[in-house]
N, C-alpha and C. Protein backbone atom coordinates (compact mmCIF):
# COMPACT_ATOMS: atom_id res chain seq x y z
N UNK A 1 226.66 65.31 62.64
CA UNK A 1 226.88 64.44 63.76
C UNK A 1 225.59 63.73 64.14
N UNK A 2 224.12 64.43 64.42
CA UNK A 2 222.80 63.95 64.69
C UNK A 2 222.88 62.93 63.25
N UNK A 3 222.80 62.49 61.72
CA UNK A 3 222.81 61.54 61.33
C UNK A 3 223.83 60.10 61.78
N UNK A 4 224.68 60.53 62.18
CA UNK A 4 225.43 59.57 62.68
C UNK A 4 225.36 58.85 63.87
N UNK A 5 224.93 59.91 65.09
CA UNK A 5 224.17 59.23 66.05
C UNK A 5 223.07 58.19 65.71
N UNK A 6 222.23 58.85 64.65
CA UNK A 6 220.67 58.35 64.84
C UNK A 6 220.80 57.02 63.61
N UNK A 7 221.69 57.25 62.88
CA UNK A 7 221.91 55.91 62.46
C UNK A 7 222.69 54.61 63.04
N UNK A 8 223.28 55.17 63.91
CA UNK A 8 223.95 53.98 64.62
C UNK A 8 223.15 53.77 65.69
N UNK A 9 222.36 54.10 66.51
CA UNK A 9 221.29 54.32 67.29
C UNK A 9 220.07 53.32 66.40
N UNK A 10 220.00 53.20 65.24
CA UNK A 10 218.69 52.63 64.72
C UNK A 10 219.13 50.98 64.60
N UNK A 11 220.72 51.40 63.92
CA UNK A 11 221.22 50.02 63.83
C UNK A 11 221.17 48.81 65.13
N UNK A 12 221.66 49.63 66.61
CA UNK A 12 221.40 49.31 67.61
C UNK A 12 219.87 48.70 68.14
N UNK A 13 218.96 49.61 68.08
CA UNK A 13 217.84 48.92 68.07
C UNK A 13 217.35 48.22 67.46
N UNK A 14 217.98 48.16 66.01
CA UNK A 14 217.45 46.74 65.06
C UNK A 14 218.17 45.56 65.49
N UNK A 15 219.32 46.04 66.67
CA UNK A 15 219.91 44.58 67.20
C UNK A 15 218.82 44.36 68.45
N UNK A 16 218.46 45.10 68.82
CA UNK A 16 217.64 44.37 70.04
C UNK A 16 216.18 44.51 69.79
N UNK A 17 215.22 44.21 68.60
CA UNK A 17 214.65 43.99 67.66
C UNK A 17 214.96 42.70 67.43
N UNK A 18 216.08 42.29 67.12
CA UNK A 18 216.57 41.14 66.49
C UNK A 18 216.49 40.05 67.89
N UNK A 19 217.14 40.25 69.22
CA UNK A 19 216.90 40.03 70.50
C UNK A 19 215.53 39.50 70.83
N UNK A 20 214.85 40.31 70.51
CA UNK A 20 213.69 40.27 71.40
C UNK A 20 213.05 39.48 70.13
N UNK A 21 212.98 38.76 69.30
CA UNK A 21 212.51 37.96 68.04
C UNK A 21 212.26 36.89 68.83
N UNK A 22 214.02 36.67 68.77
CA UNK A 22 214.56 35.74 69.12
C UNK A 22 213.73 35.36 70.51
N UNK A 23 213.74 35.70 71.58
CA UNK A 23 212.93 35.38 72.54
C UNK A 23 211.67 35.54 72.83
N UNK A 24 210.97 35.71 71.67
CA UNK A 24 209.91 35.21 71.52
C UNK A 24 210.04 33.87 70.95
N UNK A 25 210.73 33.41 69.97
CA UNK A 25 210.44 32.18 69.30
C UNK A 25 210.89 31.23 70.61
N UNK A 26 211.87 32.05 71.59
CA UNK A 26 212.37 30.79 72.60
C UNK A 26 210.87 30.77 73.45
N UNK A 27 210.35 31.79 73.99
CA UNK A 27 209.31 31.58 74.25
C UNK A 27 208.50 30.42 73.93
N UNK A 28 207.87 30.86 72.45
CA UNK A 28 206.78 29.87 72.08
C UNK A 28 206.99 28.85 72.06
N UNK A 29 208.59 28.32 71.57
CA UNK A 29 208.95 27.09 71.33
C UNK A 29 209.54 26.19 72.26
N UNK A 30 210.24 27.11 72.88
CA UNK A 30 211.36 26.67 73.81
C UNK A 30 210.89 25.68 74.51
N UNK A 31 210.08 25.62 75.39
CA UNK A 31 209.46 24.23 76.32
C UNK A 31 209.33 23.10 75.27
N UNK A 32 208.81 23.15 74.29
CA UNK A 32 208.48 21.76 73.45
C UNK A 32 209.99 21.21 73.14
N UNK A 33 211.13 22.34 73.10
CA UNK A 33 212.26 21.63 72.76
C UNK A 33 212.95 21.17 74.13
N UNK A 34 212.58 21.66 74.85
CA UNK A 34 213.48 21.55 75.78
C UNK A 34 212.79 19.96 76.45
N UNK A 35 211.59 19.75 76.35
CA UNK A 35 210.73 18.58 76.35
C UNK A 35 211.02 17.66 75.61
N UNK A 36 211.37 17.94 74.41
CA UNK A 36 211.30 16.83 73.49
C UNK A 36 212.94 16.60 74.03
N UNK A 37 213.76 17.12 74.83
CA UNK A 37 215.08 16.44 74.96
C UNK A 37 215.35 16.02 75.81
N UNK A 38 214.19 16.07 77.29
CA UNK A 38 214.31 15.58 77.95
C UNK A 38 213.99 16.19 79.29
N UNK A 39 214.11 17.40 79.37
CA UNK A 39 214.28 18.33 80.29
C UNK A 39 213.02 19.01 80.68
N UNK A 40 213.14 19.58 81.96
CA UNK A 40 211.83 20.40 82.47
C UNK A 40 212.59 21.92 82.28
N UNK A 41 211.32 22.61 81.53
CA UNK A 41 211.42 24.19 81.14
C UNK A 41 211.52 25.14 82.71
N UNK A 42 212.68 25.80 82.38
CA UNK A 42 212.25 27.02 83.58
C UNK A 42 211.13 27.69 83.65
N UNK A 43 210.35 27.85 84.88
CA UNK A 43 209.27 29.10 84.76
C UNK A 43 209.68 30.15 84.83
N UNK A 44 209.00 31.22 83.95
CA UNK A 44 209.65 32.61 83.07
C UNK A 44 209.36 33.51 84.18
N UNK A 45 208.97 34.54 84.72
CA UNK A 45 208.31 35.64 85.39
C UNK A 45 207.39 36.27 84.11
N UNK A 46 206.38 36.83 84.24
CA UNK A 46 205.92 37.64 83.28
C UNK A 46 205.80 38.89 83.90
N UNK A 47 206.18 39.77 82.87
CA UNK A 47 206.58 40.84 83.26
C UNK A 47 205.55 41.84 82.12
N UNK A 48 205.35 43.12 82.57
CA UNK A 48 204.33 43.89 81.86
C UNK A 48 204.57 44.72 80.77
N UNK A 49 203.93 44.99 79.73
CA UNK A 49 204.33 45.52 78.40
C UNK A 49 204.74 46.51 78.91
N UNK A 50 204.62 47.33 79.92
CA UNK A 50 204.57 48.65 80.35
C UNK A 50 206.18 48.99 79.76
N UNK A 51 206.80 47.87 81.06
CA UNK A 51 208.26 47.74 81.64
C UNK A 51 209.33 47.79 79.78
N UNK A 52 208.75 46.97 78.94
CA UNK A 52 209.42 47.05 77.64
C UNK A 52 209.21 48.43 76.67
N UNK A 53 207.83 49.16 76.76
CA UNK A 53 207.90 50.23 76.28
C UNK A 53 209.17 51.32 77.44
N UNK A 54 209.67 50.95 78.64
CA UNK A 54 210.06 52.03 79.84
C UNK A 54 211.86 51.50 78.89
N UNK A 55 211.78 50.48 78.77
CA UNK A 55 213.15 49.90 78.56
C UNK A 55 213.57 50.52 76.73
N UNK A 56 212.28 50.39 76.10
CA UNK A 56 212.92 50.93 74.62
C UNK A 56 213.29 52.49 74.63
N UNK A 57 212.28 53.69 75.28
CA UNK A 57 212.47 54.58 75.88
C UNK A 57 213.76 54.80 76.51
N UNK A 58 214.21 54.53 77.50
CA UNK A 58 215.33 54.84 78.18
C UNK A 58 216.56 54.33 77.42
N UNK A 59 216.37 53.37 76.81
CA UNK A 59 217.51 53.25 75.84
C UNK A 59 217.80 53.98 74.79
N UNK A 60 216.61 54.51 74.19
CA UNK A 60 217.26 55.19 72.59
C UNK A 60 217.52 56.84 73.49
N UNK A 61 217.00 57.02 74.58
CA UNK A 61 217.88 58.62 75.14
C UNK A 61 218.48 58.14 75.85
N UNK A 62 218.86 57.02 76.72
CA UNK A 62 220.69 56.74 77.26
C UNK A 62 221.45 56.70 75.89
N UNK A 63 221.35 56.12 74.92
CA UNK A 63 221.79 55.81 73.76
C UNK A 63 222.39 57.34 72.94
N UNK A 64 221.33 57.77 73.21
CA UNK A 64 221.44 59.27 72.32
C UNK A 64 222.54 59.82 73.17
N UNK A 65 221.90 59.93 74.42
CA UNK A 65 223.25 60.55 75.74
C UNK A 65 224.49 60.30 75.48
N UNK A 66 224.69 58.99 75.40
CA UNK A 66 226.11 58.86 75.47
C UNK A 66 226.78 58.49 74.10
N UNK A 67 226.02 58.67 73.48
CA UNK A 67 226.89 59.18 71.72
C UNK A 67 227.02 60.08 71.49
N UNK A 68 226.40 60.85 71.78
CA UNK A 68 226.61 62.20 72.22
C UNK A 68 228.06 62.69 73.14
N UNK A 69 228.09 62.14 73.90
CA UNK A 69 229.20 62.67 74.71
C UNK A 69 230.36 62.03 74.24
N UNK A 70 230.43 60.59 73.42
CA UNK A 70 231.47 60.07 72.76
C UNK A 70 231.54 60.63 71.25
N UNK A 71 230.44 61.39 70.84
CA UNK A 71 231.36 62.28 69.76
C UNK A 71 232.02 63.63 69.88
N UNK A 72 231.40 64.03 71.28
CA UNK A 72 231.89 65.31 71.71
C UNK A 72 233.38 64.88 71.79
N UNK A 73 234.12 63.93 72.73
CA UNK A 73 234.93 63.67 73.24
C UNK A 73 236.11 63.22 71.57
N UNK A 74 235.24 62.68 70.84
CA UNK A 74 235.73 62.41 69.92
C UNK A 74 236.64 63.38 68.54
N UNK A 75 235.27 64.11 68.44
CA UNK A 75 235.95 65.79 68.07
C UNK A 75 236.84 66.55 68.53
N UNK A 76 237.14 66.24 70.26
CA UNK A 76 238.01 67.24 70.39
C UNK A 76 239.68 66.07 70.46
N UNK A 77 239.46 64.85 70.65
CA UNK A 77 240.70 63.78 70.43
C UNK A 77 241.63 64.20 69.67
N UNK A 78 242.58 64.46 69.32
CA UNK A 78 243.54 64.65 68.27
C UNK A 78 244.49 63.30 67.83
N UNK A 79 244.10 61.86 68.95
CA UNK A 79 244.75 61.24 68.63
C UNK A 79 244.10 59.50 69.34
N UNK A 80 244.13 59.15 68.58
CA UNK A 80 243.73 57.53 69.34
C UNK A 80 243.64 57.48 70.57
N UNK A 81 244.98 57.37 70.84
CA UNK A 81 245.42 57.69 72.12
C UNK A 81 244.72 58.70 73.20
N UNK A 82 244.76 60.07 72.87
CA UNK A 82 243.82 61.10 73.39
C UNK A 82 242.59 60.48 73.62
N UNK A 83 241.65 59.84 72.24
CA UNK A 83 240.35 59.62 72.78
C UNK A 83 240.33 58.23 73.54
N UNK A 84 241.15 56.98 73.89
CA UNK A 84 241.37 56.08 74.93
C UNK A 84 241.36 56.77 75.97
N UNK A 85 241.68 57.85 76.16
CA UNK A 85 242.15 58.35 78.16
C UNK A 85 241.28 59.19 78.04
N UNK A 86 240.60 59.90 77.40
CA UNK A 86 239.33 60.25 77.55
C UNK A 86 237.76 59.92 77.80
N UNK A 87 238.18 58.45 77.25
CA UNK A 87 237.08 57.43 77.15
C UNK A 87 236.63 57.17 78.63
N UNK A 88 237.54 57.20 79.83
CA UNK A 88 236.58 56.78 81.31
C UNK A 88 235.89 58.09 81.43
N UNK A 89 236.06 59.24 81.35
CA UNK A 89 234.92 60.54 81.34
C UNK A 89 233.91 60.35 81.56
N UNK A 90 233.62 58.98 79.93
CA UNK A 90 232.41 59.28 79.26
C UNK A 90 231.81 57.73 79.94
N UNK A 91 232.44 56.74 80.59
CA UNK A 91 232.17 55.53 81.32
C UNK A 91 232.03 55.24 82.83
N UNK A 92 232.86 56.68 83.50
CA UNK A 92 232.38 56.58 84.51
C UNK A 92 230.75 56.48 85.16
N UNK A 93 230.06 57.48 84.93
CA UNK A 93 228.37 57.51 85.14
C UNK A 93 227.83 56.09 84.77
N UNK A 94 228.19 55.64 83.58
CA UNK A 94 227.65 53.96 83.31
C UNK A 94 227.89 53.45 84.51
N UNK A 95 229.36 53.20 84.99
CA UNK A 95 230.13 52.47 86.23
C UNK A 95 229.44 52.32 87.81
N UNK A 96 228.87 53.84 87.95
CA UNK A 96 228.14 54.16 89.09
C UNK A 96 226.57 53.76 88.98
N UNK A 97 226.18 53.96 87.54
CA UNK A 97 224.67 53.40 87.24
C UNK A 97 224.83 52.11 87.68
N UNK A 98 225.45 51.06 86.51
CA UNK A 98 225.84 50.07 86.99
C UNK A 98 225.93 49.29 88.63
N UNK A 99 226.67 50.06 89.23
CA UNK A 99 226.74 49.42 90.87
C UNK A 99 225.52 50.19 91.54
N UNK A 100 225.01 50.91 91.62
CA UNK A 100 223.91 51.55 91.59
C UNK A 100 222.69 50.72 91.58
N UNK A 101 222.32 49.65 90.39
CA UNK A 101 221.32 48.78 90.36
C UNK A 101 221.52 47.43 91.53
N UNK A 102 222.17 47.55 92.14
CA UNK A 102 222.66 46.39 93.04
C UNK A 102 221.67 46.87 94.38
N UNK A 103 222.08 48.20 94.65
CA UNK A 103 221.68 48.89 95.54
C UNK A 103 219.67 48.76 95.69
N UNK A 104 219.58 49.32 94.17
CA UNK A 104 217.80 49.59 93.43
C UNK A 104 217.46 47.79 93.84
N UNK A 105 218.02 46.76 93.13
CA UNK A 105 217.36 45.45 93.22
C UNK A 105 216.71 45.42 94.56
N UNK A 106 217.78 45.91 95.45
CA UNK A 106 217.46 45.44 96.72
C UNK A 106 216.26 46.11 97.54
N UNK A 107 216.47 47.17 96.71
CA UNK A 107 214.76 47.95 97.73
C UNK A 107 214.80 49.15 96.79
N UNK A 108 214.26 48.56 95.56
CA UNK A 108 213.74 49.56 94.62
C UNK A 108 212.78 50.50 94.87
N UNK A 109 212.07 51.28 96.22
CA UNK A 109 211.97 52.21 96.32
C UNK A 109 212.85 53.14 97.48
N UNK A 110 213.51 52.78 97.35
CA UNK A 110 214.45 53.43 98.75
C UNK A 110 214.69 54.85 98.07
N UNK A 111 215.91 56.30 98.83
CA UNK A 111 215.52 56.86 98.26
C UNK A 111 216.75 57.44 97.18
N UNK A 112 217.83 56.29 97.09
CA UNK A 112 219.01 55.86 96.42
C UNK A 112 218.22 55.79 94.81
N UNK A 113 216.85 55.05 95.13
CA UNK A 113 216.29 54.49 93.77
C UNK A 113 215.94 55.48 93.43
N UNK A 114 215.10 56.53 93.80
CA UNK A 114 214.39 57.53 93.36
C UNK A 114 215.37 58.56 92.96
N UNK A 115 216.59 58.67 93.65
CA UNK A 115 217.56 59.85 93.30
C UNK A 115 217.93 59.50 91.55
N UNK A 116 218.79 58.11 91.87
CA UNK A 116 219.18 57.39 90.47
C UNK A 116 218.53 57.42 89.13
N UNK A 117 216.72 57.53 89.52
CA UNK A 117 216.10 57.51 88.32
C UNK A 117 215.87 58.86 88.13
N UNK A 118 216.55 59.73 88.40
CA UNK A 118 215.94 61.38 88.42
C UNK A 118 217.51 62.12 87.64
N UNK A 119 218.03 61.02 87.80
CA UNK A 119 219.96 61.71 87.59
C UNK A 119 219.71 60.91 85.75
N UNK A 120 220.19 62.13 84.77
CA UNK A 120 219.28 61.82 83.40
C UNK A 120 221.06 60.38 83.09
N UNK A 121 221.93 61.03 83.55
CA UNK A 121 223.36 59.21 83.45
C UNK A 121 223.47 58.43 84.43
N UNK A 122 221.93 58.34 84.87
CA UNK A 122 222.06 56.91 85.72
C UNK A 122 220.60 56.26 85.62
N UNK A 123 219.88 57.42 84.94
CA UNK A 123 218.27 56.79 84.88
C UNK A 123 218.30 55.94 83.73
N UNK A 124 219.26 55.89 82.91
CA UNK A 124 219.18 54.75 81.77
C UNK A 124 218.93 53.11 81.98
N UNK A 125 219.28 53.13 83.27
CA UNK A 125 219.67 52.03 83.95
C UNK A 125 219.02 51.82 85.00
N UNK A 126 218.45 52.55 85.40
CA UNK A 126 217.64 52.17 86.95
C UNK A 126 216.55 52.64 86.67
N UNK A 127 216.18 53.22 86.07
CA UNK A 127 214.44 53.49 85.45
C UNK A 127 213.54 52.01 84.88
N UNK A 128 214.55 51.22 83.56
CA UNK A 128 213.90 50.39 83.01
C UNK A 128 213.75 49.09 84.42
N UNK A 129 215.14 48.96 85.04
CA UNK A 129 215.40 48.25 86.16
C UNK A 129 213.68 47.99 87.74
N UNK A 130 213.37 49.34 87.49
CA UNK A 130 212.84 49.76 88.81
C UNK A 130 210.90 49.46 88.29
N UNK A 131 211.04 49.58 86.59
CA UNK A 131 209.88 49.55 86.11
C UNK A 131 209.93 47.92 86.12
N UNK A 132 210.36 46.91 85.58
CA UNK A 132 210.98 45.96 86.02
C UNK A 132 210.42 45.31 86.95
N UNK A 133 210.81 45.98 88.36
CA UNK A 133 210.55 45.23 89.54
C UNK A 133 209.07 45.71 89.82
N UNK A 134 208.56 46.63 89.42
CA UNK A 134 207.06 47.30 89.20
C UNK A 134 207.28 48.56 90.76
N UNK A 135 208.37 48.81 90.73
CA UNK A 135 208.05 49.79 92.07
C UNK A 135 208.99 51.53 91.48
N UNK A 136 207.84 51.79 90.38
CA UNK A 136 208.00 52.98 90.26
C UNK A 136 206.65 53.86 89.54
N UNK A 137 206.38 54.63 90.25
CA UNK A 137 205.57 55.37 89.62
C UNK A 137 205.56 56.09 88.05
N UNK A 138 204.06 56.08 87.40
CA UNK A 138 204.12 56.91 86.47
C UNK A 138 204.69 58.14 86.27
N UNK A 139 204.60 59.31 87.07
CA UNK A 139 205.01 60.50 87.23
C UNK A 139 206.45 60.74 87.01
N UNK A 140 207.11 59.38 88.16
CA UNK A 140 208.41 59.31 87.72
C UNK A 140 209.28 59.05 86.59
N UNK A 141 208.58 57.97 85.84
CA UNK A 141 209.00 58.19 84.75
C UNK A 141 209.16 58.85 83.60
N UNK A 142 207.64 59.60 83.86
CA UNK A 142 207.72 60.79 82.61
C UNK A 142 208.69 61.64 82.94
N UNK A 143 209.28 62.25 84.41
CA UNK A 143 209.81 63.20 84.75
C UNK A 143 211.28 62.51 84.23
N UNK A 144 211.70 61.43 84.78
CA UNK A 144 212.60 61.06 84.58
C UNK A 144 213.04 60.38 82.82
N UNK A 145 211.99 60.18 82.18
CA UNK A 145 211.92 60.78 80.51
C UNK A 145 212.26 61.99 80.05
N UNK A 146 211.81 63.03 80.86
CA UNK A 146 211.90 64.50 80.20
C UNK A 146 213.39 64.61 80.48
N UNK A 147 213.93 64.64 81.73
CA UNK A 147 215.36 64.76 81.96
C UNK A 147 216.24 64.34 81.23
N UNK A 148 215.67 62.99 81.10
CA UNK A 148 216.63 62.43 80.21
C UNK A 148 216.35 63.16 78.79
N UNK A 149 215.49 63.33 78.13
CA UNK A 149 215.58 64.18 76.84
C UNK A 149 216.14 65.15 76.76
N UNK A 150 215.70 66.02 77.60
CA UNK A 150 216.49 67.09 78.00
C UNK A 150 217.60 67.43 77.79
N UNK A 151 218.12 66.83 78.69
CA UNK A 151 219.86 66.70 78.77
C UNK A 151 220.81 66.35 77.69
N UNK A 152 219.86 64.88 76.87
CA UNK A 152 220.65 64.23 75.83
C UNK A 152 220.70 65.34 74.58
N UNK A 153 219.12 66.46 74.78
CA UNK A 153 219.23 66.96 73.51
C UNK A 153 220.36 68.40 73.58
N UNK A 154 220.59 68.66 74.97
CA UNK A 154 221.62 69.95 75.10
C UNK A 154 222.91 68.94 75.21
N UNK A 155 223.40 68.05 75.22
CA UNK A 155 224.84 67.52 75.04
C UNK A 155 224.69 67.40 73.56
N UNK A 156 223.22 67.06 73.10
CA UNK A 156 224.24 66.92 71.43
C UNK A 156 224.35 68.51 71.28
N UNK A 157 223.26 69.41 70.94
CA UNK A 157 224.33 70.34 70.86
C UNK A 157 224.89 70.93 71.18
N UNK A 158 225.52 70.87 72.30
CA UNK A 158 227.37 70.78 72.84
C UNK A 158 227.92 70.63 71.73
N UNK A 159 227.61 69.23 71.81
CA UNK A 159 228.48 67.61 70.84
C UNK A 159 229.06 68.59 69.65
N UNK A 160 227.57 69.05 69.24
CA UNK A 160 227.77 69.61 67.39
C UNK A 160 228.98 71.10 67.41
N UNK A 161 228.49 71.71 68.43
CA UNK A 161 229.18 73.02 68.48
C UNK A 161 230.94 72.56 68.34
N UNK A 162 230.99 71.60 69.26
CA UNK A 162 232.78 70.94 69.12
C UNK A 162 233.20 70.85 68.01
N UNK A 163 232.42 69.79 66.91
CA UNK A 163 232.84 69.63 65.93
C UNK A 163 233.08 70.45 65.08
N UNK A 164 234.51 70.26 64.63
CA UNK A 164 234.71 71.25 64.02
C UNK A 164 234.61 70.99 62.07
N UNK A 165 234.11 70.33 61.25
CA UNK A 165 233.79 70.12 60.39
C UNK A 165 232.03 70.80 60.24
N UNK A 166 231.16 70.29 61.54
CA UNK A 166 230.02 71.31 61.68
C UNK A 166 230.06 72.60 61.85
N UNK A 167 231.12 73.28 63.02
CA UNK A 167 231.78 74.66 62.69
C UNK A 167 231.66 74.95 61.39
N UNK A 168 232.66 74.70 60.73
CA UNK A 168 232.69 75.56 59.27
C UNK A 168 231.53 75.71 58.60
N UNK A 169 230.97 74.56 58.69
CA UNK A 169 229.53 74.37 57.31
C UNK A 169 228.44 75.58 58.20
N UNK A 170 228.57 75.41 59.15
CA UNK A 170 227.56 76.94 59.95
C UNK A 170 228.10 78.10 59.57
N UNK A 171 229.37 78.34 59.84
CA UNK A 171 229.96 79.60 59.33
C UNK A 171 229.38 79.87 57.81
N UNK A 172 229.35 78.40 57.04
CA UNK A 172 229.18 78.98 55.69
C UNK A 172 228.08 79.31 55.21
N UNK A 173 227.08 78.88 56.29
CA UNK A 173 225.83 79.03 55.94
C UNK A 173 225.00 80.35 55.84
N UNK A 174 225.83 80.76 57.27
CA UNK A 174 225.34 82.20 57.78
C UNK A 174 225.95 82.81 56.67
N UNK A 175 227.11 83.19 55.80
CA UNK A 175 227.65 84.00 55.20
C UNK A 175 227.26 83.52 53.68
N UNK A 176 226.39 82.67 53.46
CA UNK A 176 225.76 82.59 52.09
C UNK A 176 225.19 83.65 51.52
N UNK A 177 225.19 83.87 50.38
CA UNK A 177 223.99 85.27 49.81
C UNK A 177 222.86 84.75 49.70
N UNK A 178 222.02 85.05 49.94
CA UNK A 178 220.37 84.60 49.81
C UNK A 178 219.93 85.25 48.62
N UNK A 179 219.61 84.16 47.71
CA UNK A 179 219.24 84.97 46.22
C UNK A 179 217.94 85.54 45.68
């Protein structure tokens, strides 16, 4: 199951890899085109390398998190169907992260913000958000890094224990003869 996460997980970040190319070339280029057609360029905000290392971070362990919990959910599905109505479980916490950052925009240190980035299925989202607006401490984020590792690395193995194709191959392992 961990190869399958971590390859679809890599694929993912080679899409926002691919993203962030891309807006660089709009970057460099973008005003001269947008000039040469006629138009005045928006001014960008610049924002600090910090905030993009906080954002690649929190994504590949939100990422890990919740593939994790969608293969758990997945293993135990017996049917399409089953894993559709199982699927808000694993979407609710996004839902609340989600409306959650509405709250953070508005006074990203309040203490809504600080709870959110400490909760390891809602810091995916309000950590990179809060680094972002620049109103979060270092401390917090490492803490709110570890949690999030933490957590993502005891749901996968949850995740693995469910599966029951990993079941067997453990069973068979332990009962191998050692030669």
């Amino acid at each position: 199951m961990a190869g399958k996460v971590f390859g679809i997980g890599g694929a993912c970040l080679l899409q926002v890899a691919i993203w962030v190319a891309v807006a660089a070339l709009v970057a460099a280029f973008g005003e001269d085109i947008v000039r040469a057609i006629g138009g005045e360029p928006p001014t960008l905000p610049n924002l600090p390398l910090s905030a993009a290392f906080v954002y690649v971070v929190f994504f590949a362990g939100g990422f890990f998190l919740y593939a994790s919990i969608y293969a758990a959910l997945g293993s135990i599905a017996t049917s399409g169907q089953d894993a559709q109505n199982m699927q808000f479980a694993a979407m609710a916490p996004l839902m609340v992260a989600f409306f959650m950052a509405f709250g953070v925009m508005n006074d990203p240190e309040s203490t809504l913000a600080v709870v959110a980035s400490l909760i390891p299925f809602t810091s995916l989202i309000v950590v990179p958000l809060r680094a972002i607006l620049g109103a979060i401490p270092g401390p917090q984020i490492a803490l709110a890094a570890l949690l999030l590792g933490s957590v993502s690395g005891e749901v996968a193995e949850r995740a693995t224990r469910l599966c029951p194709g990993i079941r067997r191959l453990r069973s068979r392992v332990r009962r191998a003869p050692f030669l």
